[in-house]
Protein backbone atom coordinates (compact mmCIF):
# COMPACT_ATOMS: atom_id res chain seq x y z
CA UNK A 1 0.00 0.00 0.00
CA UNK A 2 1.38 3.68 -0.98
CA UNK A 3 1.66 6.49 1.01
CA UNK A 4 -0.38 9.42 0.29
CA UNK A 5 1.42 13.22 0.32
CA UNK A 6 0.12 15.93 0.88
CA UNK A 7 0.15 18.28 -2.31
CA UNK A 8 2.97 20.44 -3.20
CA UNK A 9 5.57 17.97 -1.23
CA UNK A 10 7.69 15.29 -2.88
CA UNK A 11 9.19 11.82 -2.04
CA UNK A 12 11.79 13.49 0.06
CA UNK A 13 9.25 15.59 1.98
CA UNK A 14 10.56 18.56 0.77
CA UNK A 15 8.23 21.51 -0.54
CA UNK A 16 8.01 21.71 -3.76
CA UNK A 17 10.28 24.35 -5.92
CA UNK A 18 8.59 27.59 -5.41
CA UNK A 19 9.71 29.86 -8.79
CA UNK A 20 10.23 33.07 -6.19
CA UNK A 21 12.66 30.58 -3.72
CA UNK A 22 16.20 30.77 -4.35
CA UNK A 23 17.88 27.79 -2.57
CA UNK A 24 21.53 27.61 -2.31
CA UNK A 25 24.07 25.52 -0.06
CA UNK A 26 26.51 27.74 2.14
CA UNK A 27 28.46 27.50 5.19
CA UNK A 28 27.99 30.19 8.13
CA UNK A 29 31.57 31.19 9.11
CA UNK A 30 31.50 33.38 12.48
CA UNK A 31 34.59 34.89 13.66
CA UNK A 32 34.83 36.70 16.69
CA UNK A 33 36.78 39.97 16.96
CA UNK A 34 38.73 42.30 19.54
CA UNK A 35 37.78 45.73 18.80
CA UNK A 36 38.84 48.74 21.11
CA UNK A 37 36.84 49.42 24.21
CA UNK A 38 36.53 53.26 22.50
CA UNK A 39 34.98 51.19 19.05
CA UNK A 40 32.21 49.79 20.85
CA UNK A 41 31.26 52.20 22.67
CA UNK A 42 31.31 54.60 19.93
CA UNK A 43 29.18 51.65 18.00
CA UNK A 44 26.29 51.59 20.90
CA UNK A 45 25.80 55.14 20.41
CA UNK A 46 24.89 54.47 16.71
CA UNK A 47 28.10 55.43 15.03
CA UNK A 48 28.77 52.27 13.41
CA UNK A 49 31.59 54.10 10.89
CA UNK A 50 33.90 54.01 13.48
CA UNK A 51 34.11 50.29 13.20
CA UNK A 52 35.83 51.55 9.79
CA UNK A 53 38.91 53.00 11.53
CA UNK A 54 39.46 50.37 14.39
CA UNK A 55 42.67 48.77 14.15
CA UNK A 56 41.96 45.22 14.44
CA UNK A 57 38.05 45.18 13.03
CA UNK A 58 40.39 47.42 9.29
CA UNK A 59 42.10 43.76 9.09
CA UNK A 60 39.44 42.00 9.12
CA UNK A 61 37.42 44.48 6.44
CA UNK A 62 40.51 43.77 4.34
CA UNK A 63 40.13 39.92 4.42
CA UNK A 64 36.43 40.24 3.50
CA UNK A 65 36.98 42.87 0.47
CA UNK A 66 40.08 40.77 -0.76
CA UNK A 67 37.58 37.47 -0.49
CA UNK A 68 35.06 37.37 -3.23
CA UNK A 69 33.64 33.74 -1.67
CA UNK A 70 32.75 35.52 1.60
CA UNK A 71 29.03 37.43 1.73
CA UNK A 72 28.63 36.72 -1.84
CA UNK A 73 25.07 37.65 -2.49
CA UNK A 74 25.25 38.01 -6.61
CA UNK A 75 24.58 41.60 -6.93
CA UNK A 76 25.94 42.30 -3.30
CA UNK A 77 29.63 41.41 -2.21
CA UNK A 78 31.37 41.29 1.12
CA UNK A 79 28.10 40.60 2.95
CA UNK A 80 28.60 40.50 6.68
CA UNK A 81 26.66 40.58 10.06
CA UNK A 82 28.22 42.20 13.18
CA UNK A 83 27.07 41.58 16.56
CA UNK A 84 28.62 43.50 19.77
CA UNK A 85 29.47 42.38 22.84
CA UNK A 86 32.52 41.04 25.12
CA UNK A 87 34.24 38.08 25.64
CA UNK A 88 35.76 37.13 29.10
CA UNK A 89 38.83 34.34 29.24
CA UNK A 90 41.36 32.94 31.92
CA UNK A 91 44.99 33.41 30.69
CA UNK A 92 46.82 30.02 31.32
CA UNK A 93 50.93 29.38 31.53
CA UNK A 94 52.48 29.08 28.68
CA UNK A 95 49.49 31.54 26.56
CA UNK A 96 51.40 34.94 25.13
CA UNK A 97 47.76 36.95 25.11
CA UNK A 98 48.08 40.34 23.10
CA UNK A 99 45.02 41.33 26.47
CA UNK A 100 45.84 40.37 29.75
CA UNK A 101 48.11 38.43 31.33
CA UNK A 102 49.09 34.76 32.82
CA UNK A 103 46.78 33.95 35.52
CA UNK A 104 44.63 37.19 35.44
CA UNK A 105 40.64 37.05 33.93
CA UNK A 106 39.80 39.67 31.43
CA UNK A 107 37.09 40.75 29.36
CA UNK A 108 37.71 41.93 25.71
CA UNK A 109 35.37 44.07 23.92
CA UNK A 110 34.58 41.86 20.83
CA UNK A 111 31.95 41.82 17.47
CA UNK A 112 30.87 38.48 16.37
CA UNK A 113 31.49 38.80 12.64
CA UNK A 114 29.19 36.21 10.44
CA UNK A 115 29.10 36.11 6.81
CA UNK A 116 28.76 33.06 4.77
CA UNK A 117 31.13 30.73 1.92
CA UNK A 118 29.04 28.74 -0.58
CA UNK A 119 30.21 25.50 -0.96
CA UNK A 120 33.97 25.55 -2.65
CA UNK A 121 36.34 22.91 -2.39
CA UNK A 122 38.24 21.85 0.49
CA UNK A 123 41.49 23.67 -0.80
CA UNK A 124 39.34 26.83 -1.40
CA UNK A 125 37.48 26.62 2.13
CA UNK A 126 40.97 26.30 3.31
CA UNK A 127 42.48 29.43 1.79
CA UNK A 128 39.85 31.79 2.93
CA UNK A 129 39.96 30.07 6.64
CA UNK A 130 43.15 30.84 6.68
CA UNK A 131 43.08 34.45 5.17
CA UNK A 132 41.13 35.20 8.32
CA UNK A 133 43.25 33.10 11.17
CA UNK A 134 45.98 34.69 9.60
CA UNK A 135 44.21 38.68 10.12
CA UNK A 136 43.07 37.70 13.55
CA UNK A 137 45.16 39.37 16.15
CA UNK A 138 44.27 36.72 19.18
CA UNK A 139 46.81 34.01 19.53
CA UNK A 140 44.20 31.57 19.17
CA UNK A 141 41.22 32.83 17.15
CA UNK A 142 37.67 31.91 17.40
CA UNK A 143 36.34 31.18 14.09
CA UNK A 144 33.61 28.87 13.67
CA UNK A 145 32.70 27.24 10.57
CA UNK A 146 28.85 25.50 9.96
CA UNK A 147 27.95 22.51 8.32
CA UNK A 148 26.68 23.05 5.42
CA UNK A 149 23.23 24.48 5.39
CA UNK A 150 20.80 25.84 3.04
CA UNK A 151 20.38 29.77 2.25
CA UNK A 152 16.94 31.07 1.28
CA UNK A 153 16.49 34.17 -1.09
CA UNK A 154 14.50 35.27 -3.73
CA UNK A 155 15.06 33.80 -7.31
């Protein structure tokens, strides 16, 4: 005996291809960023510009812009997402922090930085990971990289 679906799904389960649905396969890569205490700050009172002249956040603007696989939305390039906040860490022996130091606890004023790669090879996904571990001024950076996962736009 079949099963019966309910229209507009297929064997999958999926939803039927809508003509106005774009659906592509990306990755979510999130890096998290030191900016100054003066950037932020500057930032919660609306002047997001200044994230333009901070130090650290310029290298990572320069990674982006010399990326064309990152926040590539067709007709828009360099697509990012920042989110403000602060990160707090430990400093262990044997760590050579660019904040803080051995056995103290700091907090670092920090952006979460998320854009997205569509799926490139392995070598490719590589390269650009390493364009931005390379920019990252942290000793160890945070960078998280997503399974792959489906973007929705308009077609």
């Amino acid at each position: 005996m079949g099963t019966t679906m309910p229209p507009g799904t297929t064997e999958r389960g999926r939803e039927a291809a809508d003509p106005s649905v774009r659906r592509r396969t990306v990755r979510r890569v999130k890096a998290y960023w030191p900016v100054s205490e003066n950037t932020l700050a500057a930032c919660a009172r609306g002047d997001l510009d200044t994230l333009r002249s901070d130090e650290s956040f310029a290298s990572l603007l320069r990674v982006l812009e010399s990326s064309p696989e990152l926040g590539d939305f067709g007709v828009y390039g360099d697509v990012f997402e920042v989110a403000f906040g602060a990160e707090g860490f430990t400093v262990r022996p044997g760590a050579h922090p660019a904040l803080g130091s051995v056995g103290g606890r700091f907090l670092s004023a920090t952006v979460a930085v998320t854009t997205y790669v569509d799926s490139v090879t392995d070598e490719d996904l590589a390269r650009v990971l390493a364009r931005l571990a390379d920019a990252h001024p942290w000793e160890i950076p945070v960078i998280e990289l997503s399974a792959p996962l489906e973007l929705v736009s308009r077609a």
